[in-house]
C-alpha atoms as a PDB file:
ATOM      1  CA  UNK A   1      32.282   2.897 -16.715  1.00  0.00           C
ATOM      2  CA  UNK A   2      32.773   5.108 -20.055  1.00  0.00           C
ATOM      3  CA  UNK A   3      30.980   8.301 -20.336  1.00  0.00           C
ATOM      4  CA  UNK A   4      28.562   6.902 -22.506  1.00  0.00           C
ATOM      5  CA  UNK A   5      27.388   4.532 -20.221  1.00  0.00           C
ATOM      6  CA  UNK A   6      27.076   7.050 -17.216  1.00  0.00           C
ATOM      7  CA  UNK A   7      24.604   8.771 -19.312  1.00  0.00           C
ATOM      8  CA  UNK A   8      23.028   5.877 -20.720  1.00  0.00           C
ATOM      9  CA  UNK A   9      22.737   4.402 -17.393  1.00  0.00           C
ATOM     10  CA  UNK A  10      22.729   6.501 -14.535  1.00  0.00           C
ATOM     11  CA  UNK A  11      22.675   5.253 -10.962  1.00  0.00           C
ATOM     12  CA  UNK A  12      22.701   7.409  -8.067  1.00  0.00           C
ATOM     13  CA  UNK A  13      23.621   7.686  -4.303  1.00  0.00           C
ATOM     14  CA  UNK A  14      22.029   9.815  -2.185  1.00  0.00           C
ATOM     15  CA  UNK A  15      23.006  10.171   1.381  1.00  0.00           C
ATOM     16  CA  UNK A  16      21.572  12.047   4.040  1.00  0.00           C
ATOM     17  CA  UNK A  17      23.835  12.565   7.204  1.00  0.00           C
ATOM     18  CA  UNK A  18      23.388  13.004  10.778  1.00  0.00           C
ATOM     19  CA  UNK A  19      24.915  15.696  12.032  1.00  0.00           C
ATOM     20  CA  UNK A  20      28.214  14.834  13.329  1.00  0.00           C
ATOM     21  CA  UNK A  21      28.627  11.738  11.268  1.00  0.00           C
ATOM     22  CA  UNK A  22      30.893  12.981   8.449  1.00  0.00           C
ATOM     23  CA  UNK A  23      28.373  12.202   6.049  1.00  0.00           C
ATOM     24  CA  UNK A  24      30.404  14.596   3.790  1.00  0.00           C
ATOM     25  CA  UNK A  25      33.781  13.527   4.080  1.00  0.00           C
ATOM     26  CA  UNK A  26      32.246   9.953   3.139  1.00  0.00           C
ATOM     27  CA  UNK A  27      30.856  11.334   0.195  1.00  0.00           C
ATOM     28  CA  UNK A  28      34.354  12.838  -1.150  1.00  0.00           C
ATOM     29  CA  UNK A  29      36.022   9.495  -0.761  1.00  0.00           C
ATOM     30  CA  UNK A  30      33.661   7.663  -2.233  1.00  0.00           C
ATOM     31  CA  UNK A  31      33.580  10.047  -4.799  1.00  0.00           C
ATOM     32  CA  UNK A  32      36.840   9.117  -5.572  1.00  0.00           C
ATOM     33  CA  UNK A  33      37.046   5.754  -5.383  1.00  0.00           C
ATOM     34  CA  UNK A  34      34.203   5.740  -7.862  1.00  0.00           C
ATOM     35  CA  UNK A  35      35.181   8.300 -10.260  1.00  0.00           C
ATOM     36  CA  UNK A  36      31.680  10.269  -9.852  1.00  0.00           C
ATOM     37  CA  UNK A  37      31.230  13.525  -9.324  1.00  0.00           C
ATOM     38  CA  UNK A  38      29.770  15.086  -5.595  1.00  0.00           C
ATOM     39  CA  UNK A  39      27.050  17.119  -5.391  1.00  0.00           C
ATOM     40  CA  UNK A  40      26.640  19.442  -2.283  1.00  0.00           C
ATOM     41  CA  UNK A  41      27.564  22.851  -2.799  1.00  0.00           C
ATOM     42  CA  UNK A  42      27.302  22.501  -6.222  1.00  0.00           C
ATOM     43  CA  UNK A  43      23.650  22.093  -5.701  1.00  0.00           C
ATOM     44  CA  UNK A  44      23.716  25.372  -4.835  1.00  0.00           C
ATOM     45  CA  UNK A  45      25.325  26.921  -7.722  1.00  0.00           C
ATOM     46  CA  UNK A  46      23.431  25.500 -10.249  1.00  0.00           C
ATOM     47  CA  UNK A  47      19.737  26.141  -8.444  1.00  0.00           C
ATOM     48  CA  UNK A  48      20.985  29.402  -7.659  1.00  0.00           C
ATOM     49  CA  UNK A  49      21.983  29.933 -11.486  1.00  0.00           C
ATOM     50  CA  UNK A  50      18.317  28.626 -12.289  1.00  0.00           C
ATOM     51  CA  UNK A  51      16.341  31.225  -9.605  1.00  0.00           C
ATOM     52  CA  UNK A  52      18.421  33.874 -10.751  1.00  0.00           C
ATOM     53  CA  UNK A  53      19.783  34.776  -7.497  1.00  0.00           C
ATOM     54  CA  UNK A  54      23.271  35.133  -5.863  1.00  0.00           C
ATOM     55  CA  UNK A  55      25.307  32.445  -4.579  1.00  0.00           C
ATOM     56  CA  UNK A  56      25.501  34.215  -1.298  1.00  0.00           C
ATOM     57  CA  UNK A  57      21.744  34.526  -0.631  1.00  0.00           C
ATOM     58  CA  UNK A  58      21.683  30.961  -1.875  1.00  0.00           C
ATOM     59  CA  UNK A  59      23.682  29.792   0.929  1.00  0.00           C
ATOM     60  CA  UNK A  60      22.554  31.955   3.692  1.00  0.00           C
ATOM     61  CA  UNK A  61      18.724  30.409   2.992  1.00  0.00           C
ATOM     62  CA  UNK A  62      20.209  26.202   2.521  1.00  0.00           C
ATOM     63  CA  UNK A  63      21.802  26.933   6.700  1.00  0.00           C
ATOM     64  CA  UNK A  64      18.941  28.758   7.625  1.00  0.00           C
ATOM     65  CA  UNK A  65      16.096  26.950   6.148  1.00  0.00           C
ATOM     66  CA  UNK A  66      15.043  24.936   8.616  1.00  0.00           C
ATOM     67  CA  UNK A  67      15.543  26.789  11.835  1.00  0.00           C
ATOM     68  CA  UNK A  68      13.600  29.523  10.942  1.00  0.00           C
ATOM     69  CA  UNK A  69      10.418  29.319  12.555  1.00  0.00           C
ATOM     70  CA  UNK A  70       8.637  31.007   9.767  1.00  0.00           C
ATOM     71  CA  UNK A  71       9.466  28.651   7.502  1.00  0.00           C
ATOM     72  CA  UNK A  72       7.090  26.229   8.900  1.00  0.00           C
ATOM     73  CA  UNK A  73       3.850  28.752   8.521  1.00  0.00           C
ATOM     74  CA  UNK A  74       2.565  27.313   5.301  1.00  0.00           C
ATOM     75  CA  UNK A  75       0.316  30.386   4.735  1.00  0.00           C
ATOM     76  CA  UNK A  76       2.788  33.348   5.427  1.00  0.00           C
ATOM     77  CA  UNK A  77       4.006  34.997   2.413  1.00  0.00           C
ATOM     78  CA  UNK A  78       7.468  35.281   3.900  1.00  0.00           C
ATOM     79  CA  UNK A  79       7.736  31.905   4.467  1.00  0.00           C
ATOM     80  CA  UNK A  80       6.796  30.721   0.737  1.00  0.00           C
ATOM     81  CA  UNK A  81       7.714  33.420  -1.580  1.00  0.00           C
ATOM     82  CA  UNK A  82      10.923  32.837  -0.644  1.00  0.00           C
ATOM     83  CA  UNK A  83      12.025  29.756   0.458  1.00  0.00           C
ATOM     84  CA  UNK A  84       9.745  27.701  -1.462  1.00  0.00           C
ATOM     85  CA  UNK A  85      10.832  29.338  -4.453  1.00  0.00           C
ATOM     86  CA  UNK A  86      14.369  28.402  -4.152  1.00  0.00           C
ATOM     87  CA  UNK A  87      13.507  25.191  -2.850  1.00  0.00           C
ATOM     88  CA  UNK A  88      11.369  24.384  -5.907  1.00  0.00           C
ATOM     89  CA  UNK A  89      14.254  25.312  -7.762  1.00  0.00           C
ATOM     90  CA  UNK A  90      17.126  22.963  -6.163  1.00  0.00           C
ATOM     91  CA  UNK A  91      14.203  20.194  -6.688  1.00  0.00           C
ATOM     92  CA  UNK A  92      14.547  20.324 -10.365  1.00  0.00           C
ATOM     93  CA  UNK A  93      18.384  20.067 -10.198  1.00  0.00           C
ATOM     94  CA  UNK A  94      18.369  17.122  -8.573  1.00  0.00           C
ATOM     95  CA  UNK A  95      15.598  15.500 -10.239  1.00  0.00           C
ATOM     96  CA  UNK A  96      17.759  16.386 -13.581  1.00  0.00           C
ATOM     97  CA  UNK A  97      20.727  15.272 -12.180  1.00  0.00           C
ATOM     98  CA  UNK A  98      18.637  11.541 -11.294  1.00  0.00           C
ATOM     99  CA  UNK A  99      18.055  11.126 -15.131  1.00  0.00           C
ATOM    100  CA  UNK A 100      21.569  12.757 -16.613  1.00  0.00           C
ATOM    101  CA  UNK A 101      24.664  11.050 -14.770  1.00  0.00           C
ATOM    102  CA  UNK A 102      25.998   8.722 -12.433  1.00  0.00           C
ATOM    103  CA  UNK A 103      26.456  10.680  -9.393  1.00  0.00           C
ATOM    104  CA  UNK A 104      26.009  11.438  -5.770  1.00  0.00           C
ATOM    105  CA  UNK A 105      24.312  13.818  -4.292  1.00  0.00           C
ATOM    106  CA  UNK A 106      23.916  14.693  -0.071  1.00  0.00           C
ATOM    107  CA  UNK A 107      21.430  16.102   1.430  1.00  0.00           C
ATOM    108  CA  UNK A 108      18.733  18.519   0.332  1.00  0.00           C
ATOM    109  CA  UNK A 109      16.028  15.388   0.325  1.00  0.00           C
ATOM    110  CA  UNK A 110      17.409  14.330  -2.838  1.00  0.00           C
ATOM    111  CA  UNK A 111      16.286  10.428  -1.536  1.00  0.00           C
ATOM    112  CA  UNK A 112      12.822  11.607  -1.266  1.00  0.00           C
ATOM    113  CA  UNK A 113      12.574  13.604  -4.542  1.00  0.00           C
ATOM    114  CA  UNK A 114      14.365  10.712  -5.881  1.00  0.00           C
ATOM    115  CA  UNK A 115      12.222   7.978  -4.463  1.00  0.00           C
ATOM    116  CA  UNK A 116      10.690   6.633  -7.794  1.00  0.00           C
ATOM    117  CA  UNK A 117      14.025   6.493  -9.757  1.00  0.00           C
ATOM    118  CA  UNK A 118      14.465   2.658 -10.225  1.00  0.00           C
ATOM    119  CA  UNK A 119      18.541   3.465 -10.778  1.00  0.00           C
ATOM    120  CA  UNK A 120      18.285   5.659  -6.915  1.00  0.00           C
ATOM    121  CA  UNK A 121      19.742   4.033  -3.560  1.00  0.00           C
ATOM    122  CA  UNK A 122      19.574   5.989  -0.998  1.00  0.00           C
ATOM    123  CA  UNK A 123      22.191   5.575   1.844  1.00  0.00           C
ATOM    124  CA  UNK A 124      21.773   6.799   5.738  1.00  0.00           C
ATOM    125  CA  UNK A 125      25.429   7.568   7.460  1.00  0.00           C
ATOM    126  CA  UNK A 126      24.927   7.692  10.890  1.00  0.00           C
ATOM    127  CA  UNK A 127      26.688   6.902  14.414  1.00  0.00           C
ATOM    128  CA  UNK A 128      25.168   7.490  18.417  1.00  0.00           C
ATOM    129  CA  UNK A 129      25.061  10.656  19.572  1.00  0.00           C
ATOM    130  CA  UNK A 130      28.018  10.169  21.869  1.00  0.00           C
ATOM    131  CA  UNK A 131      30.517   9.557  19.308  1.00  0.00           C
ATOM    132  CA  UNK A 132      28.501  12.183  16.943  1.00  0.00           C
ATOM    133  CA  UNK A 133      29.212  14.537  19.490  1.00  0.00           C
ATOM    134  CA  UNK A 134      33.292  13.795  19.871  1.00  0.00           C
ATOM    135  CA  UNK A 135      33.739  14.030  16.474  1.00  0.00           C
ATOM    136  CA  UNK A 136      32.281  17.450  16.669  1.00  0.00           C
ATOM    137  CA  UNK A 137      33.854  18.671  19.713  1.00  0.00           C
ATOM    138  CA  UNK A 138      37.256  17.603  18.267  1.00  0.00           C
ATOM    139  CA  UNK A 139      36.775  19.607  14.859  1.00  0.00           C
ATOM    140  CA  UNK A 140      35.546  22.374  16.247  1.00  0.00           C
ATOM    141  CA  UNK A 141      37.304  22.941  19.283  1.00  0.00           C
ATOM    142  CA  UNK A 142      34.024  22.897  21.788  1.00  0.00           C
ATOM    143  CA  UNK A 143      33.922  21.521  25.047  1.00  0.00           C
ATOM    144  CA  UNK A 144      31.706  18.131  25.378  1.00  0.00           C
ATOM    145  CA  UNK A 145      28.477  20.452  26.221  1.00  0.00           C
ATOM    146  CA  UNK A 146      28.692  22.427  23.554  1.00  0.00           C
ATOM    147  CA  UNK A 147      29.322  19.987  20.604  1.00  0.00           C
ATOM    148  CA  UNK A 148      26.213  18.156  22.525  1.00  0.00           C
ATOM    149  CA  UNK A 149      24.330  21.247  22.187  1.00  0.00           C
ATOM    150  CA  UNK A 150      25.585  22.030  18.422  1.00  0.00           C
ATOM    151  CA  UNK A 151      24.990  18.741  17.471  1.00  0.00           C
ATOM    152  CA  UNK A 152      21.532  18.523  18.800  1.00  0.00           C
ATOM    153  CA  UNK A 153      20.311  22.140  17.294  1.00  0.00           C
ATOM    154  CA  UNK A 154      21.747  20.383  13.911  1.00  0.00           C
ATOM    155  CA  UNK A 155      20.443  17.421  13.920  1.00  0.00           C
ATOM    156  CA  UNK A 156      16.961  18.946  14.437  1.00  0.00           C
ATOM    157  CA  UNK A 157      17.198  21.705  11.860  1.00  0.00           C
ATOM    158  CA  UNK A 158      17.740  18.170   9.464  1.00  0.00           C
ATOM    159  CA  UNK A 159      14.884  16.525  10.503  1.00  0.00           C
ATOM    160  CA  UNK A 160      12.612  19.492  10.544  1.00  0.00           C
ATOM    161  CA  UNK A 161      13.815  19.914   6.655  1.00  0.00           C
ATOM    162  CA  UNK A 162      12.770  16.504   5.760  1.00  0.00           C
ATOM    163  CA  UNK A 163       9.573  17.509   7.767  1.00  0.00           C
ATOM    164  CA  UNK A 164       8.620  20.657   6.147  1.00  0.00           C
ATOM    165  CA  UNK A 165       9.693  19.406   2.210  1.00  0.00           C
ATOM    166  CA  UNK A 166       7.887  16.128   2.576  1.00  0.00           C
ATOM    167  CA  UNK A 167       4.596  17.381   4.038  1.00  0.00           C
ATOM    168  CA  UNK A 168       5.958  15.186   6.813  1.00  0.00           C
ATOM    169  CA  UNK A 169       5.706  11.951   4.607  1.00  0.00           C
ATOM    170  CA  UNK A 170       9.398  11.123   5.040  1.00  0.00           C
ATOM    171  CA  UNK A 171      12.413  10.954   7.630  1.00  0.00           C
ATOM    172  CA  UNK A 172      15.889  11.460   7.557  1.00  0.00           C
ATOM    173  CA  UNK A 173      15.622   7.156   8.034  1.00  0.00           C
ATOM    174  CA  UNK A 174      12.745   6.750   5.956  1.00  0.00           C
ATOM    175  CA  UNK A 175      13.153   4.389   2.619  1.00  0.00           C
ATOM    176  CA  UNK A 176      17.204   3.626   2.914  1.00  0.00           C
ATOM    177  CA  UNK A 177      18.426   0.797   1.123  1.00  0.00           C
ATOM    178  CA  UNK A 178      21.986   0.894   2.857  1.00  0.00           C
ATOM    179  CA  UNK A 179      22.696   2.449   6.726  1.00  0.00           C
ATOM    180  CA  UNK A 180      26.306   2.559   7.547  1.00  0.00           C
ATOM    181  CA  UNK A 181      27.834   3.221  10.990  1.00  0.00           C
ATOM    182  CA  UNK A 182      30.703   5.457  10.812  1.00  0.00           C
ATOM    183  CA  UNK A 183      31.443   4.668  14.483  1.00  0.00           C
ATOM    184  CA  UNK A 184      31.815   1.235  13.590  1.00  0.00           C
ATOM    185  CA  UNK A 185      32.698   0.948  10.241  1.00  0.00           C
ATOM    186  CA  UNK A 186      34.954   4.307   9.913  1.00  0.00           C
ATOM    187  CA  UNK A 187      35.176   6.886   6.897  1.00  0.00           C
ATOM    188  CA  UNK A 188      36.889   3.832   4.878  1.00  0.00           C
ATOM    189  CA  UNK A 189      34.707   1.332   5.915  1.00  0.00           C
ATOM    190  CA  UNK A 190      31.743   3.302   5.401  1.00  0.00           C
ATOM    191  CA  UNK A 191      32.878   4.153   1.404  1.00  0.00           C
ATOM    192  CA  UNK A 192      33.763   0.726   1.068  1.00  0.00           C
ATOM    193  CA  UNK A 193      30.283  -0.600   1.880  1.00  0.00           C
ATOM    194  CA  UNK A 194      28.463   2.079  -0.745  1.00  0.00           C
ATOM    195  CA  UNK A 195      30.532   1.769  -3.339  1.00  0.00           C
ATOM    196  CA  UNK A 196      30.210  -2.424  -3.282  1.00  0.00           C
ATOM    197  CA  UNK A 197      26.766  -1.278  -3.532  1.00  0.00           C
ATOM    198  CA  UNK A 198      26.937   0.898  -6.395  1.00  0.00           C
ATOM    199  CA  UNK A 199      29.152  -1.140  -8.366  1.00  0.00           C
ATOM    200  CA  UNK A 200      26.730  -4.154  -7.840  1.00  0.00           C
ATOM    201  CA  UNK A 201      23.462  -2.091  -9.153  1.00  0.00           C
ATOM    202  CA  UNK A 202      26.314  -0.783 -12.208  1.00  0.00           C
ATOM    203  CA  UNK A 203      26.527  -4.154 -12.962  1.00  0.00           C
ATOM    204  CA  UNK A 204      22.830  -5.266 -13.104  1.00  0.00           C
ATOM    205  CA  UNK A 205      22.786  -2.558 -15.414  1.00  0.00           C
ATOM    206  CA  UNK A 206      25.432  -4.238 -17.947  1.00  0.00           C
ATOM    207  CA  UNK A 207      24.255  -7.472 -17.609  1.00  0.00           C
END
């Protein structure tokens, strides 16, 4: 697809992971098998560009969101001055990014706050916990207890972001069009499965 037609036409993937499922290193290959760019960090960068604050303290709230317990006192000042601020923020990037350009974009309920947008799939990555937690333990070097552990704490920080940011209207498996195995399917099989998807709706588009 030319660059004029990207604009003209955007369609985008979102795809929330669970933890453990290598949501992200789906996301780079399909990224380029597609030729469309990933955002994940980069989310980050540009919201922290817009709230005027550093990358650093940008980062340290995205891991730390959603195990704080604060963050889940609507009324406390702490809890919204700050985080709701910058979540506001990283809202409006993706929302932005939904109208602008064929892209993809993980995490940060980008397939909630993207819900409406006709040219949105959203895509769940996923795999049971067992093989979650051996993909964890292998990367990181953790006996099986403590990528259980790890994975579990993860997971629930997720969920309790989706919680919190939806006024507990939405799920990490709410409103998918596509769920992919990566136990079954594998990092390959996993792209391959999106991007049919993708290039199907690109082709609606055209026609």
């Amino acid at each position: 697809m030319s660059d004029l037609e990207n604009k003209k036409s955007p369609v985008v993937i979102t795809i929330a992971r669970d933890f453990g499922a290598e949501g992200h290193e789906i996301g780079r290959i399909l990224a380029d098998e597609l030729g469309i760019p990933l955002y994940d960090n980069e989310l980050l960068v540009r919201a922290s560009l817009r709230a005027g604050e550093s990358l650093d303290k940008m980062a340290a709230y995205d891991e730390r969101l959603a195990v704080e317990n604060m963050a889940f006192l609507p009324d406390r000042y702490d809890a919204r001055s700050y985080s709701d601020k910058l979540f506001q923020k990283m809202s409006q990037v993706i929302l932005d990014l939904g109208e602008t350009e064929s892209c993809i974009i993980e995490g940060r309920l980008s397939d909630y706050l993207l819900r409406n947008n006709p040219n949105h799939f959203a895509v769940l990555v996923t795999a049971p916990f067992e093989d979650r937690v051996e993909i964890v333990r292998k990367k990181r070097g953790l006996n099986k207890k403590k990528g259980a552990k790890l994975v579990k704490q993860q997971q629930k920080a997720r969920e309790a972001f989706y919680k919190r940011y939806s006024a507990g209207k939405w799920k990490m498996t709410s409103g998918k069009d596509i769920v992919v195995n990566r136990a079954k399917l594998g990092r390959e099989g996993c792209k391959d499965v999106i991007a049919a998807a993708y290039r199907y709706k690109v082709a609606q588009l055209e026609g």
